[in-house]
N, C-alpha and C. Protein backbone atom coordinates (compact mmCIF):
# COMPACT_ATOMS: atom_id res chain seq x y z
N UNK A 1 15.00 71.53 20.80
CA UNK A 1 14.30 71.54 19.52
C UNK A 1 14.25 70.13 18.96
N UNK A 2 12.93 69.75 18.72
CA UNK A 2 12.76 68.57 17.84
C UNK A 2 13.10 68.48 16.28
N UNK A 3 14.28 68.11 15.69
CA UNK A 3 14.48 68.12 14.61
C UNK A 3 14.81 66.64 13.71
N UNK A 4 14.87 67.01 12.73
CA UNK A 4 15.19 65.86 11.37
C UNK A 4 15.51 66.76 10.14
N UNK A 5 16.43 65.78 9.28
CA UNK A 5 16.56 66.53 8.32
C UNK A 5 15.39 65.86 7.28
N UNK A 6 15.52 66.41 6.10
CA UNK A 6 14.19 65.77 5.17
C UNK A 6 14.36 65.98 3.62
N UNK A 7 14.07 65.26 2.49
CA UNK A 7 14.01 65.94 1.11
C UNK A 7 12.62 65.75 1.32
N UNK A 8 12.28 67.64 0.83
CA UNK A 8 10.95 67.99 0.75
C UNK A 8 10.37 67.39 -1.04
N UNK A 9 9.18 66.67 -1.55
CA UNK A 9 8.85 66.62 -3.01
C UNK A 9 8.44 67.87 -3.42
N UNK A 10 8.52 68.07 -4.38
CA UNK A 10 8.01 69.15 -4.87
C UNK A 10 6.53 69.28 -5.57
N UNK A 11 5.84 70.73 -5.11
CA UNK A 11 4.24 70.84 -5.30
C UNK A 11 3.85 69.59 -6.25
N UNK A 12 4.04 69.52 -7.48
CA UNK A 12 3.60 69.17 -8.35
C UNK A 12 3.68 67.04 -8.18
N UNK A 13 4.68 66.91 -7.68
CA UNK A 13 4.33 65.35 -6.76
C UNK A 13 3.71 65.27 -5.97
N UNK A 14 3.69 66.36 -4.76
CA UNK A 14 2.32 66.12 -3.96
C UNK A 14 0.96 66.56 -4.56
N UNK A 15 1.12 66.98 -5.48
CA UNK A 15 -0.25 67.20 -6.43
C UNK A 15 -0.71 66.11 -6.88
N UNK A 16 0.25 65.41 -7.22
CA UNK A 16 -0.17 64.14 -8.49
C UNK A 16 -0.47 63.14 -7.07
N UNK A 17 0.49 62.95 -5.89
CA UNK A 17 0.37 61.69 -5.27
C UNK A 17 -1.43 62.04 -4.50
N UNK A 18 -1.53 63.41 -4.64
CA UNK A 18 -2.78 63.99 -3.63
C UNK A 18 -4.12 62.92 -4.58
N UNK A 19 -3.86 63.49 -5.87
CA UNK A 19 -4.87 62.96 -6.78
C UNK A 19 -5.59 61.27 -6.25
N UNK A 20 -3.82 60.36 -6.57
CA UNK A 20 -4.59 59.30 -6.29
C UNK A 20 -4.72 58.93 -4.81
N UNK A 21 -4.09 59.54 -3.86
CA UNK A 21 -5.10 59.04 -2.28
C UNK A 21 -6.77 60.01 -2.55
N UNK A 22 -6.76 60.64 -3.28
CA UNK A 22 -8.13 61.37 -2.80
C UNK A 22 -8.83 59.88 -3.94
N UNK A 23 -8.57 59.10 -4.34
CA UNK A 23 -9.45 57.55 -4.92
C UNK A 23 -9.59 56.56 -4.17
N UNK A 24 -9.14 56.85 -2.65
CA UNK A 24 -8.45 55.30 -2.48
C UNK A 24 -9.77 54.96 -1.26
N UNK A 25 -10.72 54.23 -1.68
CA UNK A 25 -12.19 54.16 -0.26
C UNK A 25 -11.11 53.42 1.09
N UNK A 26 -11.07 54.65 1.87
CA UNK A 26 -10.36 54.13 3.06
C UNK A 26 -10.46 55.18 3.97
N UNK A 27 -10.29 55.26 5.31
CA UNK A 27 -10.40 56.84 6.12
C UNK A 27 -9.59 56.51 7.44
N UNK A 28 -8.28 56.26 6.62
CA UNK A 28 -7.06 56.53 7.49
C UNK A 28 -6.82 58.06 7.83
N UNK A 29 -5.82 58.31 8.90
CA UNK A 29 -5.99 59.98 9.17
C UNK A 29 -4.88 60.06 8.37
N UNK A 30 -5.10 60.90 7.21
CA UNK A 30 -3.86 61.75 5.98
C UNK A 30 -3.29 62.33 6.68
N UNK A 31 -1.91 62.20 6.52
CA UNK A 31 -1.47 63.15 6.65
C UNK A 31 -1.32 64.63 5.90
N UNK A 32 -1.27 65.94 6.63
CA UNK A 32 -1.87 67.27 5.34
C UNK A 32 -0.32 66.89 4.51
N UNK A 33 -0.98 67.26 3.04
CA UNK A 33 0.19 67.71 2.20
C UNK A 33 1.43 68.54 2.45
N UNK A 34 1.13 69.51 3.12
CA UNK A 34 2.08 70.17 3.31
C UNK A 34 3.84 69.41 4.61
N UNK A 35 2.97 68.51 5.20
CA UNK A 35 3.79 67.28 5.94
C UNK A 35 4.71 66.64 4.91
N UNK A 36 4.44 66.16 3.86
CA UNK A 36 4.70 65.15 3.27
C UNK A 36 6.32 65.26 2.83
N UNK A 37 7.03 64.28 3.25
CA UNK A 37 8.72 64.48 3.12
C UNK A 37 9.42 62.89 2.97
N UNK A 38 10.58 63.07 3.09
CA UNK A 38 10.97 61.91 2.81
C UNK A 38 11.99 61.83 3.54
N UNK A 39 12.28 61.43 5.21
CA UNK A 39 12.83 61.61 6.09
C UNK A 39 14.57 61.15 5.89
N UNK A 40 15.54 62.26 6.18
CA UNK A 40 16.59 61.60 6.21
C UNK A 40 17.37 61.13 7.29
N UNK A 41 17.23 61.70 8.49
CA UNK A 41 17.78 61.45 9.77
C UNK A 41 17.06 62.04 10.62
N UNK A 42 16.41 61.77 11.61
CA UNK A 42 16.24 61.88 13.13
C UNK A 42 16.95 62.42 14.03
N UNK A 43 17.09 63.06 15.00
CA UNK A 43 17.83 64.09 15.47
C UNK A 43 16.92 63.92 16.91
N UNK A 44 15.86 63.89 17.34
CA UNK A 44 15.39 63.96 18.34
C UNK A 44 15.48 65.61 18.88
N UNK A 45 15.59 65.64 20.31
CA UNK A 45 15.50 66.35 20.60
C UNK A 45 17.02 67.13 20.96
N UNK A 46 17.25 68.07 20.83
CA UNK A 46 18.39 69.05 20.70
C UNK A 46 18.10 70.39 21.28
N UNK A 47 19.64 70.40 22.12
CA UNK A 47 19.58 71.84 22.68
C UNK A 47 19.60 73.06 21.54
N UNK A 48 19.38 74.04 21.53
CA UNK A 48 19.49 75.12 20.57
C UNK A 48 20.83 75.49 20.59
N UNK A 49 21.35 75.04 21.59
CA UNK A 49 22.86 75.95 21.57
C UNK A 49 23.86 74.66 20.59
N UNK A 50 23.18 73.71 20.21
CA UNK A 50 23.90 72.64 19.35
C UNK A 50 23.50 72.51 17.74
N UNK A 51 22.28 73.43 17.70
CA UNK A 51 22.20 73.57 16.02
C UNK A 51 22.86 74.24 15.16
N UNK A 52 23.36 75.73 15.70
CA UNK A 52 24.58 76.31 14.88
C UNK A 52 25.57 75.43 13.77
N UNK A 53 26.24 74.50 15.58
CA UNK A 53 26.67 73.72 14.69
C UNK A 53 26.72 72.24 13.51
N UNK A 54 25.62 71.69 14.25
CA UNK A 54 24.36 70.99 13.34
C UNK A 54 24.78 71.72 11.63
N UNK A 55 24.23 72.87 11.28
CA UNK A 55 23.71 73.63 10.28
C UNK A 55 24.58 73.71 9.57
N UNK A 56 25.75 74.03 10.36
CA UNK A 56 27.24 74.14 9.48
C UNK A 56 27.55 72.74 8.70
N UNK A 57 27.70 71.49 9.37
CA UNK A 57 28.08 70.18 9.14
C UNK A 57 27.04 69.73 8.36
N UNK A 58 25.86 70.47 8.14
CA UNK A 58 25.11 69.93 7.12
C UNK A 58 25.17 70.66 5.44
N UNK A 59 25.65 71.99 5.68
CA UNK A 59 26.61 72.44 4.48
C UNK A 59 27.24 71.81 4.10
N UNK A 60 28.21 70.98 4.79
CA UNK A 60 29.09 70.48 3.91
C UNK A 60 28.91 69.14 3.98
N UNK A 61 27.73 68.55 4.32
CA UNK A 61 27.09 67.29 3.92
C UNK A 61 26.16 67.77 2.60
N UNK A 62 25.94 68.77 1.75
CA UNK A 62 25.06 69.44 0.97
C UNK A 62 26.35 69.42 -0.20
N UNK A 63 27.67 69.94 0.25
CA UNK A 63 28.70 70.10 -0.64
C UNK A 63 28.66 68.56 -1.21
N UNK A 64 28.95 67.71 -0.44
CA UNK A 64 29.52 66.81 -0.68
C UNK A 64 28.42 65.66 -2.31
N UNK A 65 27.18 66.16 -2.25
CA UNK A 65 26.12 65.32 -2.61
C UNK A 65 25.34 66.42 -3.73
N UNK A 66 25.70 65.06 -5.07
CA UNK A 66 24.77 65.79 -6.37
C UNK A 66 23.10 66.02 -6.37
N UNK A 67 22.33 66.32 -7.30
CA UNK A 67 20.96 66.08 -7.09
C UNK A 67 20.94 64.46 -7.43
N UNK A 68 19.35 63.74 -7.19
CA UNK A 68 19.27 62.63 -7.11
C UNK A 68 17.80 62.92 -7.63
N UNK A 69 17.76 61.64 -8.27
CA UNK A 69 16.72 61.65 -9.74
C UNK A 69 15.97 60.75 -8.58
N UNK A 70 14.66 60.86 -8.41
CA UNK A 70 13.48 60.01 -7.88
C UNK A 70 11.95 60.09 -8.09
N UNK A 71 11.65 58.43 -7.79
CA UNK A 71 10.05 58.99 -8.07
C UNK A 71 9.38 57.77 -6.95
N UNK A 72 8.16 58.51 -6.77
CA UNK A 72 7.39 57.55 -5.77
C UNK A 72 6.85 56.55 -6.19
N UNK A 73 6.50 55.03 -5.53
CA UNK A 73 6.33 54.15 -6.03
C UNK A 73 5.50 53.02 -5.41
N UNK A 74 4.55 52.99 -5.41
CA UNK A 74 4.07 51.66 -4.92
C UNK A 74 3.39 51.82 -3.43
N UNK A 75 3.39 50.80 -2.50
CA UNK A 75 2.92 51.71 -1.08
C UNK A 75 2.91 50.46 -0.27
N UNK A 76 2.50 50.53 1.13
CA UNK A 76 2.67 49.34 2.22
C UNK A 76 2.69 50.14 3.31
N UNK A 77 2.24 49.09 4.49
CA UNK A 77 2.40 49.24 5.67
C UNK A 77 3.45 48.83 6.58
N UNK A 78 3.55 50.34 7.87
CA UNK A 78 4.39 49.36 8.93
C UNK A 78 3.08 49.16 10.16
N UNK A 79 3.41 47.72 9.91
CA UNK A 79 2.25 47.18 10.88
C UNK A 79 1.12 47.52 10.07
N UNK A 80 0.12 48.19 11.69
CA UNK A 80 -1.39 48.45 11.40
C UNK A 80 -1.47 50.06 11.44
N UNK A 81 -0.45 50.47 11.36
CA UNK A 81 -0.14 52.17 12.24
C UNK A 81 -0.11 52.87 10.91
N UNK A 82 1.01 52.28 9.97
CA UNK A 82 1.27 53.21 9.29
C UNK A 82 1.46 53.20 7.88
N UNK A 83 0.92 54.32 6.85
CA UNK A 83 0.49 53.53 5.80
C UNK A 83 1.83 54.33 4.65
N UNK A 84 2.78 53.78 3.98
CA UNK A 84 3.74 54.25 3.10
C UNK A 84 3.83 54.60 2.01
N UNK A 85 4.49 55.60 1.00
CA UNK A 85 4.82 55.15 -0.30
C UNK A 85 5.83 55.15 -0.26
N UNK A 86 6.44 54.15 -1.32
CA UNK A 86 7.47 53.62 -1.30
C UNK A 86 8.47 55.01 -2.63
N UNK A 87 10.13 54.80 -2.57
CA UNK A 87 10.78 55.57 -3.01
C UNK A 87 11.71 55.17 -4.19
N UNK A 88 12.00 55.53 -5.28
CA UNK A 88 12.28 54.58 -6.52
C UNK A 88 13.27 55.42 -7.09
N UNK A 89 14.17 54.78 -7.57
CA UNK A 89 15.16 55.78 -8.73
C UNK A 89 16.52 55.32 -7.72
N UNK A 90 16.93 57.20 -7.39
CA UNK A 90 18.39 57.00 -6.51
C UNK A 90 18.50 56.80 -5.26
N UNK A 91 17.90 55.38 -4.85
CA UNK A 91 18.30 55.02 -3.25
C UNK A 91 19.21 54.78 -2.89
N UNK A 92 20.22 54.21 -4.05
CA UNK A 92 21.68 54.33 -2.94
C UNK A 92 22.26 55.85 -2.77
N UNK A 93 21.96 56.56 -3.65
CA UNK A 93 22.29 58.02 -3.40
C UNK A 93 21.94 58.38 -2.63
N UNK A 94 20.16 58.05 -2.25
CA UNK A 94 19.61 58.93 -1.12
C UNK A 94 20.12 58.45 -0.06
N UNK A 95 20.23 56.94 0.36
CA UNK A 95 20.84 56.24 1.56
C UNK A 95 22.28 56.77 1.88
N UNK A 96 22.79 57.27 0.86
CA UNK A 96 24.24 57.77 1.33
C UNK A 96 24.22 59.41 1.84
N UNK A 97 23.33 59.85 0.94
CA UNK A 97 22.78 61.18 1.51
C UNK A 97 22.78 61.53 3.51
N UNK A 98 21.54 59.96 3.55
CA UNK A 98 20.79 59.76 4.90
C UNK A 98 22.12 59.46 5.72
N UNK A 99 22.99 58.68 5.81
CA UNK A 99 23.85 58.36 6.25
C UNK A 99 24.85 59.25 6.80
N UNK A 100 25.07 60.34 5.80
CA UNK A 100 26.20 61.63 6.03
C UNK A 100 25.14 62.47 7.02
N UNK A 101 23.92 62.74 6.64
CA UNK A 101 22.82 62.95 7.80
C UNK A 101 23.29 63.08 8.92
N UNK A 102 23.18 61.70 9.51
CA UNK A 102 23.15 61.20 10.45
C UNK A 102 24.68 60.77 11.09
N UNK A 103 25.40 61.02 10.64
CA UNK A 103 26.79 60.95 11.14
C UNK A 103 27.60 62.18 11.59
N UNK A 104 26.22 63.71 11.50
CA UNK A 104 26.65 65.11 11.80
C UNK A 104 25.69 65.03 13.26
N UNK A 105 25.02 64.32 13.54
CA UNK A 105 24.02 64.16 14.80
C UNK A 105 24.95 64.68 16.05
N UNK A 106 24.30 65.56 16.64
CA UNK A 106 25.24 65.69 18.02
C UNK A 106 25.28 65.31 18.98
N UNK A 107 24.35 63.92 19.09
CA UNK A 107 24.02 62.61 19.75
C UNK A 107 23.94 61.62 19.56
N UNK A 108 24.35 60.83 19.72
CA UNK A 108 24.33 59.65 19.49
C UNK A 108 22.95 58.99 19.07
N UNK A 109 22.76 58.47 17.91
CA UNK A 109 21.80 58.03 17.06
C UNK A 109 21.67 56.25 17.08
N UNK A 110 20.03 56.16 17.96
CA UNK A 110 19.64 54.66 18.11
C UNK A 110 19.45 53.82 16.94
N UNK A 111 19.76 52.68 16.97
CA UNK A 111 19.36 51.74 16.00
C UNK A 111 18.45 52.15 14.96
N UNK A 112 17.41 52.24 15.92
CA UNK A 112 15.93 52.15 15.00
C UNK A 112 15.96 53.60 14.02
N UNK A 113 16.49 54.38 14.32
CA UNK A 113 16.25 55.68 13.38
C UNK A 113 17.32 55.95 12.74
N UNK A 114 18.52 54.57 12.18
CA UNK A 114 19.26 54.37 11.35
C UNK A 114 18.68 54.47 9.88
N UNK A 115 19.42 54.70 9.10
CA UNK A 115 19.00 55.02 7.79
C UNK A 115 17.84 53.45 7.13
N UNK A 116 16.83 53.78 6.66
CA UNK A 116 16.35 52.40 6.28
C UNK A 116 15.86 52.74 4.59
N UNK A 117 15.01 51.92 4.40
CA UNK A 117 13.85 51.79 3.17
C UNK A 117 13.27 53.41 2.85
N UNK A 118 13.90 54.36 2.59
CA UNK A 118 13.01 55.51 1.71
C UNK A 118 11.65 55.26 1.83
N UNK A 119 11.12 56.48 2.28
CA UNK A 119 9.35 56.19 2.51
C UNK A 119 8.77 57.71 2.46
N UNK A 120 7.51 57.70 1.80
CA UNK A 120 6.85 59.17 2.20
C UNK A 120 5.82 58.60 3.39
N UNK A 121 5.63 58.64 4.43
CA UNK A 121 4.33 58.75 5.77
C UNK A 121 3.28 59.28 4.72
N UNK A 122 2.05 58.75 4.87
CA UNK A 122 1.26 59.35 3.91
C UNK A 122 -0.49 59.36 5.12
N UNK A 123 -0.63 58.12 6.16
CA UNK A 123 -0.82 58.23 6.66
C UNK A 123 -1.15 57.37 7.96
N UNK A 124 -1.67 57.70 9.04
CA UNK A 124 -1.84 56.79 10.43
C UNK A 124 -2.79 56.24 10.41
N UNK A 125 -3.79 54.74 11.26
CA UNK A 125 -4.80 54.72 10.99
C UNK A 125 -5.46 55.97 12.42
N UNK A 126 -6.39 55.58 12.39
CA UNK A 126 -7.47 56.96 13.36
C UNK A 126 -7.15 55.47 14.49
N UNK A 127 -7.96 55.99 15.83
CA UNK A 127 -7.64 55.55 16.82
C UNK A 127 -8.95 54.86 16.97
N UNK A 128 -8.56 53.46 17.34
CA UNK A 128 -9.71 52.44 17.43
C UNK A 128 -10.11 51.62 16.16
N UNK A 129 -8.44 52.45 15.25
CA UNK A 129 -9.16 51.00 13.63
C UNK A 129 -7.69 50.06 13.62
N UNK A 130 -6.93 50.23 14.80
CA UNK A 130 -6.29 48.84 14.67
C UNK A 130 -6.83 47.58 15.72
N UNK A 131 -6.58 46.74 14.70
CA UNK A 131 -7.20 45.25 14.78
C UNK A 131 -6.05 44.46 15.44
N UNK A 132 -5.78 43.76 16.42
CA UNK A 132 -5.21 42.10 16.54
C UNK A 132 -4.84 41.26 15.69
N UNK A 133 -3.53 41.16 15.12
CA UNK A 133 -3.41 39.78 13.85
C UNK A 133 -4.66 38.61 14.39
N UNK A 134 -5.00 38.80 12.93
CA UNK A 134 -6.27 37.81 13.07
C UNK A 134 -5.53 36.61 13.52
N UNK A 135 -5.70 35.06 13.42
CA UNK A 135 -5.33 33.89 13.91
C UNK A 135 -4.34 33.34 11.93
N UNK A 136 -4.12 32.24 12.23
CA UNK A 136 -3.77 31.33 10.99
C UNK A 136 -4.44 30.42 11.10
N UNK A 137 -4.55 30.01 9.51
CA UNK A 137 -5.10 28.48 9.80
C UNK A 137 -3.88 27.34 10.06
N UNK A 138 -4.47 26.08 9.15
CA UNK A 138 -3.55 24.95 9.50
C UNK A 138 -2.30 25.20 8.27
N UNK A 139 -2.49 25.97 7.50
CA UNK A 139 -1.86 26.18 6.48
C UNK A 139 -0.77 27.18 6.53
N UNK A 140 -1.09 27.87 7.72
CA UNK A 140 -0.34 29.32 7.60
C UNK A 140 -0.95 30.42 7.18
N UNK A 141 -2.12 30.32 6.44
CA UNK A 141 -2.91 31.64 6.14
C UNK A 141 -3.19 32.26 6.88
N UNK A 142 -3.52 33.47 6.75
CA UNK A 142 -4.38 34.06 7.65
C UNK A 142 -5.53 33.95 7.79
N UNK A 143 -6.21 33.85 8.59
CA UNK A 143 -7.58 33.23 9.03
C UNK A 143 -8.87 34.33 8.78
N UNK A 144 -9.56 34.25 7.84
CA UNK A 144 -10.58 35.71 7.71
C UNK A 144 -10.80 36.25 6.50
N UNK A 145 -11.77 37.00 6.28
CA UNK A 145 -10.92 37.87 5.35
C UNK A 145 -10.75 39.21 5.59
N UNK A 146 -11.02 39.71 6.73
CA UNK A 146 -10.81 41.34 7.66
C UNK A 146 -9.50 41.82 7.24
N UNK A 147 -9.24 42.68 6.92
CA UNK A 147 -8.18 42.93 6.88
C UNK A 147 -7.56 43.56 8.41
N UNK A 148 -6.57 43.53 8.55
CA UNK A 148 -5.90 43.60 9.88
C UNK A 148 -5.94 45.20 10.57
N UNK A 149 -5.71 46.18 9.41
CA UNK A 149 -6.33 47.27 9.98
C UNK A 149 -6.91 48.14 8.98
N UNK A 150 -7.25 49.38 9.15
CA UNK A 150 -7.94 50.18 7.95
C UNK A 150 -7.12 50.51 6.98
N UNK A 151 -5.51 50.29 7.09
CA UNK A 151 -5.21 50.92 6.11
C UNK A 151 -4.78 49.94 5.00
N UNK A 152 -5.00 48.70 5.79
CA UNK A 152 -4.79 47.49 4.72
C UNK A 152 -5.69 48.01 3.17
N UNK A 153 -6.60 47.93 3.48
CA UNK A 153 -7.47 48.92 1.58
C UNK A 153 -6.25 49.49 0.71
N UNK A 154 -6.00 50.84 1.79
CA UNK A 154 -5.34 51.71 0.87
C UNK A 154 -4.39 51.38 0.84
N UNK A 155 -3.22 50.70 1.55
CA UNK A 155 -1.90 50.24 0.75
C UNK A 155 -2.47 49.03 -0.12
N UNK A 156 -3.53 48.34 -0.48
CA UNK A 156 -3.50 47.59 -1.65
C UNK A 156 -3.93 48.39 -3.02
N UNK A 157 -4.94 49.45 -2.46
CA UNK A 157 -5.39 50.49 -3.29
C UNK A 157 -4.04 51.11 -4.08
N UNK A 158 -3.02 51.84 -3.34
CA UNK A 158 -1.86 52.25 -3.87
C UNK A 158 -0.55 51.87 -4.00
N UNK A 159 -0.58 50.20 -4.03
CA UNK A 159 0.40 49.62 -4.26
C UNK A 159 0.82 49.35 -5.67
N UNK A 160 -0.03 50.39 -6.14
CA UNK A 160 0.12 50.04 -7.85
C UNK A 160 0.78 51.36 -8.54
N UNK A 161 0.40 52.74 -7.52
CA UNK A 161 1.24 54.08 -7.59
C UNK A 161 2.33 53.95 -8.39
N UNK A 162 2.26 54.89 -9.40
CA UNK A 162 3.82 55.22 -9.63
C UNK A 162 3.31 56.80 -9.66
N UNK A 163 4.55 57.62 -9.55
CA UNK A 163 4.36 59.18 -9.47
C UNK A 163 5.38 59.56 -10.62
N UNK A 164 4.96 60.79 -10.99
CA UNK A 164 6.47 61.39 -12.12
C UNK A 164 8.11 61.06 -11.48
N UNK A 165 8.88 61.27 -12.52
CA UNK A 165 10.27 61.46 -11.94
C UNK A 165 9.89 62.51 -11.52
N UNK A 166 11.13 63.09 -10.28
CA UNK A 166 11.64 64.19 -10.18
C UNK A 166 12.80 64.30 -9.77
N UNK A 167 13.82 65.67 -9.61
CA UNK A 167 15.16 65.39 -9.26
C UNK A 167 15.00 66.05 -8.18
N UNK A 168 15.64 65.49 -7.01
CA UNK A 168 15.27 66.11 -5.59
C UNK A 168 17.09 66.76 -5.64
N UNK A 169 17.35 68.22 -5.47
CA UNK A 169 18.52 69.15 -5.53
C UNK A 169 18.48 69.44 -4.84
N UNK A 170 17.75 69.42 -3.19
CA UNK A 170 18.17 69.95 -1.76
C UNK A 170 17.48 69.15 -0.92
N UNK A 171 17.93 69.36 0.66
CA UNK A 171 17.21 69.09 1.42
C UNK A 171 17.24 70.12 2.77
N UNK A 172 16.38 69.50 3.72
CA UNK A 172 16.37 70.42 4.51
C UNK A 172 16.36 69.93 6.03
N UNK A 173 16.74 71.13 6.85
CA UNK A 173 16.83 70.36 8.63
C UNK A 173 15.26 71.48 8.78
N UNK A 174 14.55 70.74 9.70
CA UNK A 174 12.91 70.57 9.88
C UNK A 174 13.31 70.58 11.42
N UNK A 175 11.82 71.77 11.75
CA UNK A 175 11.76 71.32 13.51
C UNK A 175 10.15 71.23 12.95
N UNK A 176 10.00 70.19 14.12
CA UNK A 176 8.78 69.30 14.18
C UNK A 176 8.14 70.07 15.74
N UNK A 177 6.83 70.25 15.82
CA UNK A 177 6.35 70.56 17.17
C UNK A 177 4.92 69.62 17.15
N UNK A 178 5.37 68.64 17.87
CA UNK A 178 3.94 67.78 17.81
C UNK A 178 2.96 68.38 18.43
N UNK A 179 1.48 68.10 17.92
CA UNK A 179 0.58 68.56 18.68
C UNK A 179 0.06 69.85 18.16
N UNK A 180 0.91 70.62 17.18
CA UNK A 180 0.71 72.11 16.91
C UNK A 180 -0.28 71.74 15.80
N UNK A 181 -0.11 70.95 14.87
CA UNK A 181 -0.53 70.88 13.40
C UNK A 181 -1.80 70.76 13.44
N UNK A 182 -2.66 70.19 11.83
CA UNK A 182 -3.66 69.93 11.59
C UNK A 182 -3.91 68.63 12.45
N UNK A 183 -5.12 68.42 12.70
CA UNK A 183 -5.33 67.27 13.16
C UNK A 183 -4.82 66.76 14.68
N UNK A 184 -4.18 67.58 14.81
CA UNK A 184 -3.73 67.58 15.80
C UNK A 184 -2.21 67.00 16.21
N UNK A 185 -1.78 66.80 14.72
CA UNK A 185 -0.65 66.87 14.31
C UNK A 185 0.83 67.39 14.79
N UNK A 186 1.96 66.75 13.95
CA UNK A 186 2.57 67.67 13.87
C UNK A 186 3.03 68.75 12.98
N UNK A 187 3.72 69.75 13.70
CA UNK A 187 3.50 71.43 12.47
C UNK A 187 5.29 71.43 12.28
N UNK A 188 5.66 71.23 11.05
CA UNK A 188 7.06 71.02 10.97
C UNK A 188 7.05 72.84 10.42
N UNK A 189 8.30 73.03 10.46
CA UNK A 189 8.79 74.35 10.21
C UNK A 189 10.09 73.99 9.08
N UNK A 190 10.82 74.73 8.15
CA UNK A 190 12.35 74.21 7.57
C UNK A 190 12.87 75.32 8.28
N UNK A 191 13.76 74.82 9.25
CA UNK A 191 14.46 75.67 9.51
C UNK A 191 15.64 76.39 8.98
N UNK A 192 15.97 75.48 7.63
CA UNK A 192 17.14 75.72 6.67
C UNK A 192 17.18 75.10 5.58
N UNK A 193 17.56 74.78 4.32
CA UNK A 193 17.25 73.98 3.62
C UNK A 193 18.82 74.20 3.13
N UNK A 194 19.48 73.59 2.38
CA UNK A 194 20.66 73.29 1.35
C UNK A 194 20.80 73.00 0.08
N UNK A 195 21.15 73.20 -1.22
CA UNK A 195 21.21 72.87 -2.40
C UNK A 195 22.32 71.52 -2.25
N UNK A 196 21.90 70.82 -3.11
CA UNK A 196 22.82 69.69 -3.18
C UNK A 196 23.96 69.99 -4.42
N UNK A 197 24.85 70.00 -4.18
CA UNK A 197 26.27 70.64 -5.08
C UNK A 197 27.28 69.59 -5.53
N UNK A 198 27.30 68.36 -5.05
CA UNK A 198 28.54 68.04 -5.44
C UNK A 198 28.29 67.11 -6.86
C-alpha cells in the first residue's frame, strides 16, 4: 500500500483557496480539490501486514499533539514542475507533528521525504510546458523575459494569497493509488484519520 499521512483543510479553505486559483490566467494541470492536503510524512510503499501497526503508533502520535492554528499563504514553485501554497501560523507545531510522523515509519525514511517547508501541491505544469533555464546575462539576470515554465504566472499570480485561519484538530494516514484519479491522477483514500488531543 502506497501511503502518507496528511492534515486534510477543511471545505471551506478549499473553497476560498478554489476561488482565487479559478483568477489566476495560467493552465497548469490543478490539482482536483478534493486532493488538496498538507503532507506530513511519506511512507512509500508498505506491506499491509505492517499498517495495523503503523495505525496504532499513529494514535499515540495523535495523543501526544494539540490542534494547531493555520492558514495558507502566499505560493511558489519547486522548479518548473510544481506549483505551491505556502503554510503560515503553527509550523513549528506542524513540523513537530511531521516529525513524530515519520519516526513511526516501518522503513526507513530517505532524506528527501524528511520533514520540510509546509506546502499545499496545488498544481503540476501539463506536459510539454516545461522550459530550460533560460541563459544569464553579464549581470546575473536572467536573460528574457519568458518565464521558465507555465506556472511561473500563477505562483506570481498567488504569491499574494492569504486564506482564513483555521485550526487543523486531526490528521490522517491516506493511501494514494496513482493513476486511478481525475486526470489521470492520483485517487487518495483516508484510510484513518485521528483527533489531535494533547
Amino acid at each position: 500500500m502506497r501511503l502518507f499521512t496528511a492534515v486534510i483543510p477543511p471545505t471551506s479553505v478549499k473553497d476560498h483557496l478554489g476561488l482565487a486559483i479559478d483568477g489566476v490566467p495560467a493552465s497548469p494541470r490543478w490539482v482536483p480539490r478534493e486532493n488538496l492536503h498538507i503532507t506530513l510524512a511519506f511512507y512509500a510503499d508498505l506491506p499491509e501486514g505492517t499498517v495495523p501497526e503503523l495505525r496504532e503508533e499513529l494514535a499515540d502520535v495523535a495523543r501526544k499533539h494539540a490542534p494547531i492554528d493555520l492558514r495558507l499563504r502566499g505560493a511558489g514553485s519547486y522548479g518548473a514542475r510544481v506549483l505551491w501554497i505556502g503554510v503560515d501560523g503553527g509550523t513549528r507545531a506542524l513540523h513537530d507533528l511531521a516529525t513524530d510522523c515519520l519516526a513511526v515509519s516501518p522503513r526507513e525514511v530517505p532524506d528527501d521525504v524528511k520533514p520540510h517547508r509546509a506546502h499545499v501541491t496545488v498544481a503540476h505544469a501539463r506536459a510539454g510546458q516545461v522550459r530550460p533555464p533560460r541563459g544569464r546575462d553579464r549581470w546575473g539576470k536572467r536573460a528574457g523575459s519568458e518565464p521558465r515554465s507555465a506556472l511561473e504566472p500563477a505562483a506570481q499570480a498567488l504569491s499574494v494569497y492569504a486564506g482564513p485561519d483555521w485550526t487543523a484538530d486531526s490528521f490522517a494516514l491516506v493511501e494514494s493509488r496513482p493513476g486511478e484519479g481525475a486526470q489521470g491522477g492520483p485517487r487518495y483514500t483516508v484510510v484513518e484519520a485521528w483527533a489531535l488531543e494533547g
